[in-house]
Protein backbone atom coordinates (compact mmCIF):
# COMPACT_ATOMS: atom_id res chain seq x y z
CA UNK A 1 71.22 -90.12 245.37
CA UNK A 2 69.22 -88.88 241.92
CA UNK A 3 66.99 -92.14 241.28
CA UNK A 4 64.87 -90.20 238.02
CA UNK A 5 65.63 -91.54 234.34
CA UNK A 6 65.52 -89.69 231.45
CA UNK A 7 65.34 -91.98 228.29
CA UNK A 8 65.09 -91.07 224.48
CA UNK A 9 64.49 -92.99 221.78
CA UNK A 10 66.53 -91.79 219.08
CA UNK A 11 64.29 -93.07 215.99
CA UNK A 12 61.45 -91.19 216.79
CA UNK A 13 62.86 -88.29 219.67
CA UNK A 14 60.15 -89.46 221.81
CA UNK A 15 61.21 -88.63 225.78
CA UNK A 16 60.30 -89.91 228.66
CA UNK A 17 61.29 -89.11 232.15
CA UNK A 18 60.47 -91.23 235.40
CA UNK A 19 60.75 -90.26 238.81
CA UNK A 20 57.40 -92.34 240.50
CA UNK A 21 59.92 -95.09 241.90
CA UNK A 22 62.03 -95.18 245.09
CA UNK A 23 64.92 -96.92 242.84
CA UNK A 24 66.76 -96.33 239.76
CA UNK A 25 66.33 -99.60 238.54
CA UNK A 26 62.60 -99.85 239.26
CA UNK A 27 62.47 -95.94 237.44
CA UNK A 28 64.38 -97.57 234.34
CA UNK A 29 61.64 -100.38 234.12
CA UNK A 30 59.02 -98.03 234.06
CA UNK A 31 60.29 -95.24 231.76
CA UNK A 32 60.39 -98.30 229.05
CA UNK A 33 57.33 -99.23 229.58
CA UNK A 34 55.83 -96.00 229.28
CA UNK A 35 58.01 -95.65 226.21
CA UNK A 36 56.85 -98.48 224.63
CA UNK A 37 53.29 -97.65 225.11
CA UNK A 38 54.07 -94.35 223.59
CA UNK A 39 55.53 -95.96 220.45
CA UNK A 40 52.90 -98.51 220.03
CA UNK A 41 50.27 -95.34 220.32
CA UNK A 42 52.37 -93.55 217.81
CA UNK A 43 52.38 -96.87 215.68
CA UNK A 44 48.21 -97.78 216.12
CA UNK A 45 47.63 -93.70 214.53
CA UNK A 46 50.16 -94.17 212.15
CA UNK A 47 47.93 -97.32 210.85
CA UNK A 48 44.55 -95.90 211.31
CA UNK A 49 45.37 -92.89 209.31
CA UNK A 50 46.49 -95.14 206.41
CA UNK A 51 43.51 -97.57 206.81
CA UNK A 52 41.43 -93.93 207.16
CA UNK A 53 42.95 -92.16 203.77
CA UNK A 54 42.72 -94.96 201.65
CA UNK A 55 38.53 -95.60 202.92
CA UNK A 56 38.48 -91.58 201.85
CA UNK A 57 39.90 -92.44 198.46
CA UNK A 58 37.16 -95.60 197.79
CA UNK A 59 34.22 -93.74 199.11
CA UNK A 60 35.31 -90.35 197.73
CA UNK A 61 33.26 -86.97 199.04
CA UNK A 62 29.93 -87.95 198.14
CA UNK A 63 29.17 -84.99 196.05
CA UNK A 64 27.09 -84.70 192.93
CA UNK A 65 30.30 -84.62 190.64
CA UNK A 66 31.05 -88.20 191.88
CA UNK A 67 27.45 -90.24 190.72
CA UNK A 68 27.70 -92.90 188.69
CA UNK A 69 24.05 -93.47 187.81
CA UNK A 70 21.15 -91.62 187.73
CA UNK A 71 17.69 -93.21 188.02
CA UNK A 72 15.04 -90.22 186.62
CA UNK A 73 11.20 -91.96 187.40
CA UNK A 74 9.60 -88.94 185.78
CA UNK A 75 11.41 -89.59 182.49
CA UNK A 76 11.40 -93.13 182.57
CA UNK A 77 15.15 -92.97 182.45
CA UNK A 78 18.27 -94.59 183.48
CA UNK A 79 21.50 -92.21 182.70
CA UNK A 80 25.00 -94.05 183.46
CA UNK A 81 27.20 -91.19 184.22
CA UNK A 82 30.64 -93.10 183.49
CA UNK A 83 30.14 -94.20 179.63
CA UNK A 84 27.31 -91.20 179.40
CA UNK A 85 24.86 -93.71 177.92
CA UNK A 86 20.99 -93.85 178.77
CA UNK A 87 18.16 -96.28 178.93
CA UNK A 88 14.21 -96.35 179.35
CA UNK A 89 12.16 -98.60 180.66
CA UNK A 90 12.76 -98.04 184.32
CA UNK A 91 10.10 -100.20 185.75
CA UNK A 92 11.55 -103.51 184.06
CA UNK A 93 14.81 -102.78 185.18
CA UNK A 94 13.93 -102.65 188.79
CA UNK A 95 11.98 -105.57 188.31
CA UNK A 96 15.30 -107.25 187.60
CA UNK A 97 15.84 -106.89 183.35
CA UNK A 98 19.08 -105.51 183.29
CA UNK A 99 20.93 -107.38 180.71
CA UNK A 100 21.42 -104.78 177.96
CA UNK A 101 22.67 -102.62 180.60
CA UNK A 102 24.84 -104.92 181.88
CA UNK A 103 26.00 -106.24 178.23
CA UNK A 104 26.59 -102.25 177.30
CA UNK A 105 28.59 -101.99 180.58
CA UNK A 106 30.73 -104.61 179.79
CA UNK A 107 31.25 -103.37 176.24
CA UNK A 108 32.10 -100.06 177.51
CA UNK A 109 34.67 -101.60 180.00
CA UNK A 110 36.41 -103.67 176.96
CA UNK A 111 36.60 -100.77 174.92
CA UNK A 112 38.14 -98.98 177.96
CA UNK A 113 41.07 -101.50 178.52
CA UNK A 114 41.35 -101.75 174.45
CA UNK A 115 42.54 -97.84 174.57
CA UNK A 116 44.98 -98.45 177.38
């Protein structure tokens, strides 16, 4: 008597085939469970390469094109690349004075949701 199984799951067209077991039965057990660890693998990628693209799209590629703010000590100058706007005075602002950046920030962001 043949004793292997041959399963496939028609969703996906993932195979498996089974022939470890002295028994048909016992063969049939473990050809699901090896199919449903297959799936599950197939399912944990799936997710990671979702949760993987859409950490690429919030960090972005790093380059140069990407900066948001520039902080230039040997021009006492701070250059905020989104809203192209600059201010001097560099020491005070890392000493924790940054209200008129912050008040021209949020300017710039209500004029930005006033145009859309």
């Amino acid at each position: 008597r043949e004793t292997a199984v041959h399963m496939t799951h028609t969703p996906t067209g993932i195979q498996v085939r089974c022939t470890e077991e002295r028994t048909q039965r016992k063969n049939r057990k473990r050809a699901k469970e090896i199919l449903r660890a297959k799936l599950e693998q197939r399912q944990r990628e799936k997710e990671q390469k979702q949760r993987d693209k859409k950490r690429q799209n919030q960090i972005g590629t790093g380059g140069r094109s990407e900066k948001i703010r520039t902080y230039n000590f040997h021009q006492d100058r701070i250059t905020d690349h989104r809203i192209n706007k600059s201010w001097s005075n560099i020491e005070a602002v890392m000493g924790g004075d940054i209200g008129h950046i912050l008040t021209t920030l949020q300017e710039a962001d209500g004029n930005k949701d006033e145009k859309e």
